[in-house]
Protein backbone atom coordinates (compact mmCIF):
# COMPACT_ATOMS: atom_id res chain seq x y z
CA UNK A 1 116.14 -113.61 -65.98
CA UNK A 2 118.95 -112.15 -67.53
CA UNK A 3 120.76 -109.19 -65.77
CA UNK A 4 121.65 -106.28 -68.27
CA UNK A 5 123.50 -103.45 -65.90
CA UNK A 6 124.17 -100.32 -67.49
CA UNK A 7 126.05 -97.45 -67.44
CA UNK A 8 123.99 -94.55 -68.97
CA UNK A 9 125.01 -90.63 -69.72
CA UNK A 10 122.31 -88.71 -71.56
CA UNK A 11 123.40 -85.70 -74.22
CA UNK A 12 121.00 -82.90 -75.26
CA UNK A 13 118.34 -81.17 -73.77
CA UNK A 14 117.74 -83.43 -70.76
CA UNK A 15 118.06 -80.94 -67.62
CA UNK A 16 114.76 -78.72 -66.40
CA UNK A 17 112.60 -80.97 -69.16
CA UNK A 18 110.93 -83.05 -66.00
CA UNK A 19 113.93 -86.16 -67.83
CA UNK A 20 114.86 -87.26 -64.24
CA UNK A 21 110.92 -87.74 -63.23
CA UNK A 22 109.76 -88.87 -66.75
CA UNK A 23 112.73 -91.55 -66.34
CA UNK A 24 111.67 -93.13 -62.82
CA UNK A 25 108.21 -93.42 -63.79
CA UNK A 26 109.40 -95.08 -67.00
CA UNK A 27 111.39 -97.57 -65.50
CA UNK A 28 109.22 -98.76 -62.68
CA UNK A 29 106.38 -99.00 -65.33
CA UNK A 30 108.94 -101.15 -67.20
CA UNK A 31 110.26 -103.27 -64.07
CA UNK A 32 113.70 -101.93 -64.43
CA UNK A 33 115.99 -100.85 -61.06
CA UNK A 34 118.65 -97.96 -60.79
CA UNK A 35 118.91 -94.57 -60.65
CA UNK A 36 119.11 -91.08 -62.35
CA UNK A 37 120.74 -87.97 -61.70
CA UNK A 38 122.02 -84.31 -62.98
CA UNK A 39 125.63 -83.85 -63.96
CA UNK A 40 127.00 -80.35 -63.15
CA UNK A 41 127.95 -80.28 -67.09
CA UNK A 42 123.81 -80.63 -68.08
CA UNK A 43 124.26 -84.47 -68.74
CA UNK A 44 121.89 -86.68 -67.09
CA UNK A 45 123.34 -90.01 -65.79
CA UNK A 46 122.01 -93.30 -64.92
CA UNK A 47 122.17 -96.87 -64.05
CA UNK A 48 119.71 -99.43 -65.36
CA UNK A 49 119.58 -103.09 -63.99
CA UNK A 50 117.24 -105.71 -65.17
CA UNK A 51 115.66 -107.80 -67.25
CA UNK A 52 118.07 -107.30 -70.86
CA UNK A 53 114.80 -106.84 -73.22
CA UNK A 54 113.36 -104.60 -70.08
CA UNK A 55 116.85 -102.50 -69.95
CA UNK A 56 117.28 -102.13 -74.18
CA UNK A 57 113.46 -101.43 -74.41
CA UNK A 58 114.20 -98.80 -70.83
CA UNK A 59 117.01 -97.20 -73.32
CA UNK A 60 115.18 -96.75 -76.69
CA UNK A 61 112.68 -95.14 -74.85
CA UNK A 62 114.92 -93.12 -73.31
CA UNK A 63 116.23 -91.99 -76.40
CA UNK A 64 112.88 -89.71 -77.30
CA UNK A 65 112.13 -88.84 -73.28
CA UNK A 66 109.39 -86.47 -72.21
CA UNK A 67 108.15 -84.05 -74.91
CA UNK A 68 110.47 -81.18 -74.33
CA UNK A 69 113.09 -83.11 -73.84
CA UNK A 70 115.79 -82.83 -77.17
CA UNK A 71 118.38 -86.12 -76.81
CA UNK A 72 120.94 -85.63 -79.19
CA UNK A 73 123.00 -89.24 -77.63
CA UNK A 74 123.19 -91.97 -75.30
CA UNK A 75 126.49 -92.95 -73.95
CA UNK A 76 126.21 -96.56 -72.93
CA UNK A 77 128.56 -98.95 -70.78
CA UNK A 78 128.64 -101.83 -69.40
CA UNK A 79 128.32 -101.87 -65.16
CA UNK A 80 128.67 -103.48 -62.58
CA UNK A 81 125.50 -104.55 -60.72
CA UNK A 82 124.74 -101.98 -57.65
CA UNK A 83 121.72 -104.40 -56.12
CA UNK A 84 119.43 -101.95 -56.79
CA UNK A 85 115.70 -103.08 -55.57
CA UNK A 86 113.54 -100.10 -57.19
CA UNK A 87 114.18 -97.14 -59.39
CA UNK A 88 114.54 -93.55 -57.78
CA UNK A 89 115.77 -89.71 -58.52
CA UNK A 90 119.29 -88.85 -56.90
């Protein structure tokens, strides 16, 4: 398996839309690992690690969210791998 940790910050309408929830279930339905959070400046961050066709399939996704979420972009870096063994809210 090929590792694929990344680096994620989320534009748009992403805070009070359930994003954070949708996002864990998401990923563990997907097999990937990390973690998502808020940003005081209504940004949503998180780290994916994984298979790389789980991870880019994790991130399209992500692009559309839950229904009342509005993503207008998807910052995306490269990371360092955290060891993660599951996906969860911070």
């Amino acid at each position: 398996m090929t590792m694929n940790p990344t680096h994620l910050i989320i534009h748009g309408r992403v805070q009070g839309v359930f994003y954070r929830d949708w996002t864990v279930t998401t990923a563990r339905q997907l097999g990937v690992n990390g973690w998502v959070r808020n940003l005081p400046d209504g940004t949503v961050e998180a780290h994916l690690e994984g298979d790389a066709e789980a991870v880019e399939t994790m991130i399209a996704t992500m692009q559309d969210g839950p229904p009342a979420a509005r993503v207008e972009r998807i910052e995306r870096a490269d990371a360092e791998t955290q060891g993660c063994e599951s996906f969860r809210r911070r």
